[in-house]
PDB file of N, CA and C in Angstrom:
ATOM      1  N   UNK A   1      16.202  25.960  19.661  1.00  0.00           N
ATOM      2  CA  UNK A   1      16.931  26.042  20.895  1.00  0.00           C
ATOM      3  C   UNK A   1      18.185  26.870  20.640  1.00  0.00           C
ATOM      4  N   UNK A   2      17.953  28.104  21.268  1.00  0.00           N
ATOM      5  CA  UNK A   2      19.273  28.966  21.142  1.00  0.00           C
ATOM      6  C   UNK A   2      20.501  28.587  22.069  1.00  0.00           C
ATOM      7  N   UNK A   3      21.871  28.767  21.475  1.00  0.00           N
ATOM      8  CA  UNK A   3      22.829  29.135  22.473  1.00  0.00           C
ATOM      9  C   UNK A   3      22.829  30.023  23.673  1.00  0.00           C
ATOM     10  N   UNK A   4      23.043  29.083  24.904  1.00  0.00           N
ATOM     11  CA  UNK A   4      22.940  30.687  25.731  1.00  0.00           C
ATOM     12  C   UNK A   4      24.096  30.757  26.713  1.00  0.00           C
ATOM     13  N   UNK A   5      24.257  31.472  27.980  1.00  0.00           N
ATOM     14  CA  UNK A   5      25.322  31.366  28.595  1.00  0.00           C
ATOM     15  C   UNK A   5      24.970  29.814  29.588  1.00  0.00           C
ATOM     16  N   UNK A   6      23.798  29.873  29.844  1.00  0.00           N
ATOM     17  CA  UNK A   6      23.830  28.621  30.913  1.00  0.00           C
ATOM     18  C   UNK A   6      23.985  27.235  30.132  1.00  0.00           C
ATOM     19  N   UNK A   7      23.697  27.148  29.207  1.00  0.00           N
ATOM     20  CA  UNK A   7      24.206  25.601  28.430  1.00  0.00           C
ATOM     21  C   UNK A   7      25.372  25.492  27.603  1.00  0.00           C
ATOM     22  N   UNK A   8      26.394  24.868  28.071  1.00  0.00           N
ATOM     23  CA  UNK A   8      27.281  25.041  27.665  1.00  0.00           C
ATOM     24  C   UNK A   8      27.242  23.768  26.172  1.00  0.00           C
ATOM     25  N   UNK A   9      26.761  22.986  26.147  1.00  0.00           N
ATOM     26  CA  UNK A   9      26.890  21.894  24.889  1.00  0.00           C
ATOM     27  C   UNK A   9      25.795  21.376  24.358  1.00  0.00           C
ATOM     28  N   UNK A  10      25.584  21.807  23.082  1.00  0.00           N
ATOM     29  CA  UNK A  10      24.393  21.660  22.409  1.00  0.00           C
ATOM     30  C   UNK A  10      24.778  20.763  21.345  1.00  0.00           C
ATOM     31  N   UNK A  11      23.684  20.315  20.789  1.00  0.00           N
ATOM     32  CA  UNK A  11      24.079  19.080  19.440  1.00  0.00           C
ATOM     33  C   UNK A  11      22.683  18.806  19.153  1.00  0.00           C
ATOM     34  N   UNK A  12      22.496  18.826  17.906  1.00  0.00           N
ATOM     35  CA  UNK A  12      21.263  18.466  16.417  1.00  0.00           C
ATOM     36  C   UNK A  12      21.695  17.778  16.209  1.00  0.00           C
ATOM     37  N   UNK A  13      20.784  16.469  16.080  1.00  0.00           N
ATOM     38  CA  UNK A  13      20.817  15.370  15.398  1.00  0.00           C
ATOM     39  C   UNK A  13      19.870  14.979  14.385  1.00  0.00           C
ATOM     40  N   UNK A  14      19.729  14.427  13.183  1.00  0.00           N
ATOM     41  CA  UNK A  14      19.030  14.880  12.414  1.00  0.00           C
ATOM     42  C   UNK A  14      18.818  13.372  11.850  1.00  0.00           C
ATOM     43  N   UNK A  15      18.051  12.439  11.653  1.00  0.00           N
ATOM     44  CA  UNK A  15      17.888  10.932  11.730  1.00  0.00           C
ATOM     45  C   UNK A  15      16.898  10.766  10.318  1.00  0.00           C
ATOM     46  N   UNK A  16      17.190   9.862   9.733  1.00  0.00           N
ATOM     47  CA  UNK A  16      16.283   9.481   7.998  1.00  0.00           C
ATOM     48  C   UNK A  16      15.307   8.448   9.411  1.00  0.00           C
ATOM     49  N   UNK A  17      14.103   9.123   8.803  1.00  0.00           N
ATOM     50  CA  UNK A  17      12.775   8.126   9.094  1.00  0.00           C
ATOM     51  C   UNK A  17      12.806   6.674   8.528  1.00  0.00           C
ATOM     52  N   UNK A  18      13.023   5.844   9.430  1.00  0.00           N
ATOM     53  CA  UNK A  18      12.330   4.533   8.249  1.00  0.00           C
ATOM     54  C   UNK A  18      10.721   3.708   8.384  1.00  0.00           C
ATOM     55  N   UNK A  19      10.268   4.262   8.959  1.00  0.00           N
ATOM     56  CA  UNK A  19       8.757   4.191   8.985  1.00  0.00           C
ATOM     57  C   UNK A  19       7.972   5.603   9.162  1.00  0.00           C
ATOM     58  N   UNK A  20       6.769   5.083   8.458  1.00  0.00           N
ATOM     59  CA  UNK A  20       6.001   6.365   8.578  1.00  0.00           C
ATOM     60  C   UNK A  20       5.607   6.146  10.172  1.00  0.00           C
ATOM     61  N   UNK A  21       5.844   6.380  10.744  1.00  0.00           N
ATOM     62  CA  UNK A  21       5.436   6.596  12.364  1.00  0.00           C
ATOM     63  C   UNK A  21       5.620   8.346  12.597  1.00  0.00           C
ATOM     64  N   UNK A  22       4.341   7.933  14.087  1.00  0.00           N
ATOM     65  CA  UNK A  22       4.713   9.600  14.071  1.00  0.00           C
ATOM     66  C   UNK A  22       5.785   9.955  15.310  1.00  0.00           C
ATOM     67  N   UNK A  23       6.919   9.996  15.238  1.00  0.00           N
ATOM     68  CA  UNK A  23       7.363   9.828  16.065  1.00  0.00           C
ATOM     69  C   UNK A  23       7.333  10.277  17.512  1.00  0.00           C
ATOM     70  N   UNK A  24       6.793  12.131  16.895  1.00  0.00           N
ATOM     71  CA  UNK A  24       6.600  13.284  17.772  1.00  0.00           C
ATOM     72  C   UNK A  24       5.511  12.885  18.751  1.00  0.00           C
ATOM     73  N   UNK A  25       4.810  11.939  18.490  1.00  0.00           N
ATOM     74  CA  UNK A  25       3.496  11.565  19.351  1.00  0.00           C
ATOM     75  C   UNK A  25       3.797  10.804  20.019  1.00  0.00           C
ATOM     76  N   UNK A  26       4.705   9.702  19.572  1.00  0.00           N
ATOM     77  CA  UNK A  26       4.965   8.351  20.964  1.00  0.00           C
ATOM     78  C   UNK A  26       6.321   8.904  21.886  1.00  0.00           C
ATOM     79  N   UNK A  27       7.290   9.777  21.091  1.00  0.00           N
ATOM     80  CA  UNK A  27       8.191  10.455  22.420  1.00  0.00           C
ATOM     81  C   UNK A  27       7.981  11.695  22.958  1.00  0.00           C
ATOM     82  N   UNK A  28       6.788  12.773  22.005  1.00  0.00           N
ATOM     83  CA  UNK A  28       6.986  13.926  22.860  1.00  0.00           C
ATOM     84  C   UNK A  28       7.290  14.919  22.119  1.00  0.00           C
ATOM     85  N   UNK A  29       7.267  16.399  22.366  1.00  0.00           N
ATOM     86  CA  UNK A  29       7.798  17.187  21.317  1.00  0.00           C
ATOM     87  C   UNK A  29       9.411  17.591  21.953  1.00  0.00           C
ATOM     88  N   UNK A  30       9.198  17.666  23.352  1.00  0.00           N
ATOM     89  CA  UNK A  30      10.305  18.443  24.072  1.00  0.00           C
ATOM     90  C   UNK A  30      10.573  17.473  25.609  1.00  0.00           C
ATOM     91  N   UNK A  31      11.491  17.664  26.181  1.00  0.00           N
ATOM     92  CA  UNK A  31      11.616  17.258  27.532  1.00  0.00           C
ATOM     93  C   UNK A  31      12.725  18.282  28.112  1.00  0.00           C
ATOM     94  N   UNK A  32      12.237  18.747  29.367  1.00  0.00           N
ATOM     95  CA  UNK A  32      13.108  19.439  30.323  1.00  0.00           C
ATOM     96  C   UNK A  32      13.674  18.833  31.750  1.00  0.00           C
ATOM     97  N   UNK A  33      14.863  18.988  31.907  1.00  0.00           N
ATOM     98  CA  UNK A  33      15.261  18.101  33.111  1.00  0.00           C
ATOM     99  C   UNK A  33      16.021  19.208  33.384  1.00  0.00           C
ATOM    100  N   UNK A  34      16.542  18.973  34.614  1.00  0.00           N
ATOM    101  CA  UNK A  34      17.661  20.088  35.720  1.00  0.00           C
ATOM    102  C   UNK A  34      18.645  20.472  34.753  1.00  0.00           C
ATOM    103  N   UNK A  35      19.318  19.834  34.297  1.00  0.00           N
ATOM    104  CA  UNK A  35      20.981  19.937  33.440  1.00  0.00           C
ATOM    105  C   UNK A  35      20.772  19.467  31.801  1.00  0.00           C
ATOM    106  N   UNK A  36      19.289  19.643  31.249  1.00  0.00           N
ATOM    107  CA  UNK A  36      19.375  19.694  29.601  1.00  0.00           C
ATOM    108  C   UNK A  36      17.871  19.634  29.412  1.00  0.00           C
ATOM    109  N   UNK A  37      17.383  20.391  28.570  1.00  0.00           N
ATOM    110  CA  UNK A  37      15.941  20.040  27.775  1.00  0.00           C
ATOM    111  C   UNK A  37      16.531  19.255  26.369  1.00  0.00           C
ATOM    112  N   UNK A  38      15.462  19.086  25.427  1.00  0.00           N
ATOM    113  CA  UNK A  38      15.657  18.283  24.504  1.00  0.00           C
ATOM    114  C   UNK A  38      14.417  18.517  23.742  1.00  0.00           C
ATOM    115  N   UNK A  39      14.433  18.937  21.990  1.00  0.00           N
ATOM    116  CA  UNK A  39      13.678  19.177  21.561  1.00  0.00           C
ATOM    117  C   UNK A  39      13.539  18.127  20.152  1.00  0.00           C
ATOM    118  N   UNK A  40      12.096  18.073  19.758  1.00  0.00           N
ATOM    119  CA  UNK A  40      11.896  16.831  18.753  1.00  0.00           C
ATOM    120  C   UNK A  40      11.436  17.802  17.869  1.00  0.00           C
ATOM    121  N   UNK A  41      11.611  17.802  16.511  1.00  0.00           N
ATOM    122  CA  UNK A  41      10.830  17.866  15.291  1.00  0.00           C
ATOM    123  C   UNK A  41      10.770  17.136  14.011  1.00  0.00           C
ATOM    124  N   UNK A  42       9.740  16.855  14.229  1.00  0.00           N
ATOM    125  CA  UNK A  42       9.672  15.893  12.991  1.00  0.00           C
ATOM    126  C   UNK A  42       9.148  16.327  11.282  1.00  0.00           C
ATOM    127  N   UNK A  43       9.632  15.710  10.212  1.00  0.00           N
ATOM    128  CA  UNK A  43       9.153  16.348   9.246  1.00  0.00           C
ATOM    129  C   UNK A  43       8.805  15.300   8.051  1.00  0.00           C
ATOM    130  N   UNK A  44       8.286  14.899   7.070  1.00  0.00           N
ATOM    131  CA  UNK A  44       7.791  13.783   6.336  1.00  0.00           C
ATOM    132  C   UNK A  44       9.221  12.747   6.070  1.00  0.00           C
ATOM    133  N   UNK A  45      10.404  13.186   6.142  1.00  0.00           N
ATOM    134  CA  UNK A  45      11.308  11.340   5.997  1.00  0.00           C
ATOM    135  C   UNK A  45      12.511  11.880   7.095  1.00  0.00           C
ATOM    136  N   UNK A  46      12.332  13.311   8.336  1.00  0.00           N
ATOM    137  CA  UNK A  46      13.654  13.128   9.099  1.00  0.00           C
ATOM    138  C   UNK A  46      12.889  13.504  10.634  1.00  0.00           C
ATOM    139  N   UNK A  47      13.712  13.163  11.575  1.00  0.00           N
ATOM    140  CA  UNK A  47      13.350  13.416  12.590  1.00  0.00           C
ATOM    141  C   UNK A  47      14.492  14.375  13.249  1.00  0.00           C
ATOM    142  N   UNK A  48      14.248  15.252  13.405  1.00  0.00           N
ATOM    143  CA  UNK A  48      15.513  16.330  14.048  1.00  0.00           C
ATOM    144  C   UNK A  48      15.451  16.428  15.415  1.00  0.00           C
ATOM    145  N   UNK A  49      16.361  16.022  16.330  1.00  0.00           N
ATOM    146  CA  UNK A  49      16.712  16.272  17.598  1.00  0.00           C
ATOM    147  C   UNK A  49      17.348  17.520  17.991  1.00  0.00           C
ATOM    148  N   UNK A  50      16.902  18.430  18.939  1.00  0.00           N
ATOM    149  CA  UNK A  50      18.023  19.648  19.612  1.00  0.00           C
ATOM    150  C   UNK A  50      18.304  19.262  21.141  1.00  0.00           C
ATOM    151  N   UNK A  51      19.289  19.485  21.469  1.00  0.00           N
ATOM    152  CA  UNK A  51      19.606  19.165  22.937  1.00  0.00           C
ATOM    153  C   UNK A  51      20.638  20.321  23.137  1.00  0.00           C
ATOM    154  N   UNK A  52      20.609  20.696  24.401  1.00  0.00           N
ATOM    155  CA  UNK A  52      20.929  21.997  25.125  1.00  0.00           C
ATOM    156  C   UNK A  52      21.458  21.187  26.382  1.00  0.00           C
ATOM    157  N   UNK A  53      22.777  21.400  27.101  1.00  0.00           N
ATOM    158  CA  UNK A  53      22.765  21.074  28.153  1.00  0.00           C
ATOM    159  C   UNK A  53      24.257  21.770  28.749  1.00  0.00           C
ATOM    160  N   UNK A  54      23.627  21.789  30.393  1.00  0.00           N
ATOM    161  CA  UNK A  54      25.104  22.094  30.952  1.00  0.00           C
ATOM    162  C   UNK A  54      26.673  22.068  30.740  1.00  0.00           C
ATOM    163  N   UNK A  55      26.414  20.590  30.323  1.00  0.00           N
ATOM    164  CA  UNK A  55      27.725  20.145  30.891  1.00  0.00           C
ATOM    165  C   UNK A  55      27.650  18.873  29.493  1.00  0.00           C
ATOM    166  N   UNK A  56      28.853  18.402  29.479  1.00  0.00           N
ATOM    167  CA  UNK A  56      29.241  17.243  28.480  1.00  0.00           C
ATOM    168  C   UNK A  56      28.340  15.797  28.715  1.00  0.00           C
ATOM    169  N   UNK A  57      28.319  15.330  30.496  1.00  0.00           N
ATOM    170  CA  UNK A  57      27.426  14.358  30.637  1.00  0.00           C
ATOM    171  C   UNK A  57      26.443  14.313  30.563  1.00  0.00           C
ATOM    172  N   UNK A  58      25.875  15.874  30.161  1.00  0.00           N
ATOM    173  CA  UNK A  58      24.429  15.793  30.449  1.00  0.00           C
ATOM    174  C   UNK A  58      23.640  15.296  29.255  1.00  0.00           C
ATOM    175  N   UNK A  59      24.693  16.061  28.416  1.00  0.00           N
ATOM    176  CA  UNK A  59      24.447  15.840  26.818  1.00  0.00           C
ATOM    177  C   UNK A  59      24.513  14.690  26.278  1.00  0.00           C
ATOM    178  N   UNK A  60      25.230  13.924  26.407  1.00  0.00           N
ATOM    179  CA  UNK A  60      25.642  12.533  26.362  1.00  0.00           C
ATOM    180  C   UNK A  60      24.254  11.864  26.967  1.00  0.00           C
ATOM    181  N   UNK A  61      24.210  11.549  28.193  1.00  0.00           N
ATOM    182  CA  UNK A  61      23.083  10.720  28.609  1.00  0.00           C
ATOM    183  C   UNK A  61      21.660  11.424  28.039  1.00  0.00           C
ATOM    184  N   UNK A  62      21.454  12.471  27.611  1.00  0.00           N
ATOM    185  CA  UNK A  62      20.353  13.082  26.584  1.00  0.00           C
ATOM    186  C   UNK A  62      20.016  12.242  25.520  1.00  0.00           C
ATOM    187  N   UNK A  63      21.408  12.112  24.964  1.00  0.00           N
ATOM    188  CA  UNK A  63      21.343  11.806  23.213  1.00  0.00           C
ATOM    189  C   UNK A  63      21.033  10.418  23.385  1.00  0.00           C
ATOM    190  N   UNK A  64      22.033   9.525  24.671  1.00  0.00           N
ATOM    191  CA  UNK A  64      21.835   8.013  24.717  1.00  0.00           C
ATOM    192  C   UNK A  64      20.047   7.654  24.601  1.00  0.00           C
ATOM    193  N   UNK A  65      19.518   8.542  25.699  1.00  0.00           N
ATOM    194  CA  UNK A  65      18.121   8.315  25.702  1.00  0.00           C
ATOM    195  C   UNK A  65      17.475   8.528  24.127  1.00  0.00           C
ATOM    196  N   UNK A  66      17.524   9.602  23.811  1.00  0.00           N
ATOM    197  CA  UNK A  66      16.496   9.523  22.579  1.00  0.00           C
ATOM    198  C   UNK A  66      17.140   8.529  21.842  1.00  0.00           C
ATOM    199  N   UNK A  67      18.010   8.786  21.196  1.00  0.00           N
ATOM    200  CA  UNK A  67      18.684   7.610  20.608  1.00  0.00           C
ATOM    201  C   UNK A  67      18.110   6.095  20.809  1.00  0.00           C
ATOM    202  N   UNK A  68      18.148   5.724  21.895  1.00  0.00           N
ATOM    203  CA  UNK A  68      17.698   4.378  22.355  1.00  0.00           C
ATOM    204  C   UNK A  68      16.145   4.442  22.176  1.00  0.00           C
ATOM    205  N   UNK A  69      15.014   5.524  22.521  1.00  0.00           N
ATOM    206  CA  UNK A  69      13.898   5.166  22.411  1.00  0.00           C
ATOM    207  C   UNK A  69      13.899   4.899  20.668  1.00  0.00           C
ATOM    208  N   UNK A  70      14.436   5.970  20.040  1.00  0.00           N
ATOM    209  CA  UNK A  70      14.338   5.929  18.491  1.00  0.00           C
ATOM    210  C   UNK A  70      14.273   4.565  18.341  1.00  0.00           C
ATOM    211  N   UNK A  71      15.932   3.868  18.754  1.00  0.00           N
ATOM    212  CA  UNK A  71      15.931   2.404  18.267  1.00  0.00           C
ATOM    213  C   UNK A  71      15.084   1.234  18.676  1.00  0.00           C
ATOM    214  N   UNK A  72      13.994   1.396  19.774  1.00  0.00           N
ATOM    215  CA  UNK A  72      13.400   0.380  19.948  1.00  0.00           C
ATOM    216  C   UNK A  72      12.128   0.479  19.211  1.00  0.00           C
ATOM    217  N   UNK A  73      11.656   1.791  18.938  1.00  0.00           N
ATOM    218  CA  UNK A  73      10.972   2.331  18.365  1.00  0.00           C
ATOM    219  C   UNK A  73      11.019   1.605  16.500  1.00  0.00           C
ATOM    220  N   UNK A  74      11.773   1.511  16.309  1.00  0.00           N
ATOM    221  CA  UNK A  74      12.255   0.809  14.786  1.00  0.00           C
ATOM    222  C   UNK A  74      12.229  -0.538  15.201  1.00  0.00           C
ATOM    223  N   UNK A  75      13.112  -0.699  15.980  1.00  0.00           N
ATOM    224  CA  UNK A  75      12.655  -1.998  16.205  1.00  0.00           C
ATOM    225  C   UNK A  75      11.837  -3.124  16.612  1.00  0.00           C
ATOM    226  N   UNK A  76      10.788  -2.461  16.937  1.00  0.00           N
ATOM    227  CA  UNK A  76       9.351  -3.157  17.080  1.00  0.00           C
ATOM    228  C   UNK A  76       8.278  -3.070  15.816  1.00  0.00           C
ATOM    229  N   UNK A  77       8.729  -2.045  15.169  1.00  0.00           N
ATOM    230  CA  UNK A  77       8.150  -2.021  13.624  1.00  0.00           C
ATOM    231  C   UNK A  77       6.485  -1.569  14.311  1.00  0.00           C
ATOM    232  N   UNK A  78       6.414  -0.864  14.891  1.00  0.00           N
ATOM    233  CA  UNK A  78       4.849  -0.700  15.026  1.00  0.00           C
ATOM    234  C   UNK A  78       4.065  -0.116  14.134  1.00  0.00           C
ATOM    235  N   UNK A  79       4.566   0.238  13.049  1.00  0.00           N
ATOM    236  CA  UNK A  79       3.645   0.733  11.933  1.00  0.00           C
ATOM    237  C   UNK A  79       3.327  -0.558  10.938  1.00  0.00           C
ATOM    238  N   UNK A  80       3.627  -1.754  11.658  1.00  0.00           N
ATOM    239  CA  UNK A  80       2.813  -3.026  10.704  1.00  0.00           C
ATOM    240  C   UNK A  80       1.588  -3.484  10.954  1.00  0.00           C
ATOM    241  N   UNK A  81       0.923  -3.441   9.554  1.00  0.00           N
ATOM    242  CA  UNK A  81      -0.489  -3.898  10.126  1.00  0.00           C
ATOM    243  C   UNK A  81      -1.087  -5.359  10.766  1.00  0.00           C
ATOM    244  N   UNK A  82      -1.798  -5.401  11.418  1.00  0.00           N
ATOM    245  CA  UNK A  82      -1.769  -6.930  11.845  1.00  0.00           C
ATOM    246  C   UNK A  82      -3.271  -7.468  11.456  1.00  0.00           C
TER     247      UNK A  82
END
């Protein structure tokens, strides 16, 4: 995700895996909305976030979201076998 003139605030986030999950499959690779897309890549122990957005809130309520799926995502432990 390049810098461009229409997004003014971008931010990588870059997260240590703690399960082998795939993450890219249960959230997605990318999401586009009016005021920010949001890009996933995942790699064997990190998960890298890009977010692009208008404006400061947009970015913010971006990051809250992935952020939060990440954490429920860990916190259900779905990579245990039953």
């Amino acid at each position: 995700m390049e810098p461009d003139a229409k997004n003014a605030a971008h931010l990588r986030l870059v997260i240590k895996k703690r399960s082998k999950l795939n993450y890219s499959r249960i959230l997605g690779k990318g999401r586009e909305h009016r005021r920010s897309s949001t890009k996933l890549k995942e790699s064997k122990d990190r998960i890298i976030v890009e977010i692009a957005a208008k404006d400061l809130a947009a970015l913010r309520a971006s990051a809250n979201s992935i952020l939060r799926n990440i954490q429920v995502i860990e916190a259900t432990k779905l990579d245990t076998k039953r």
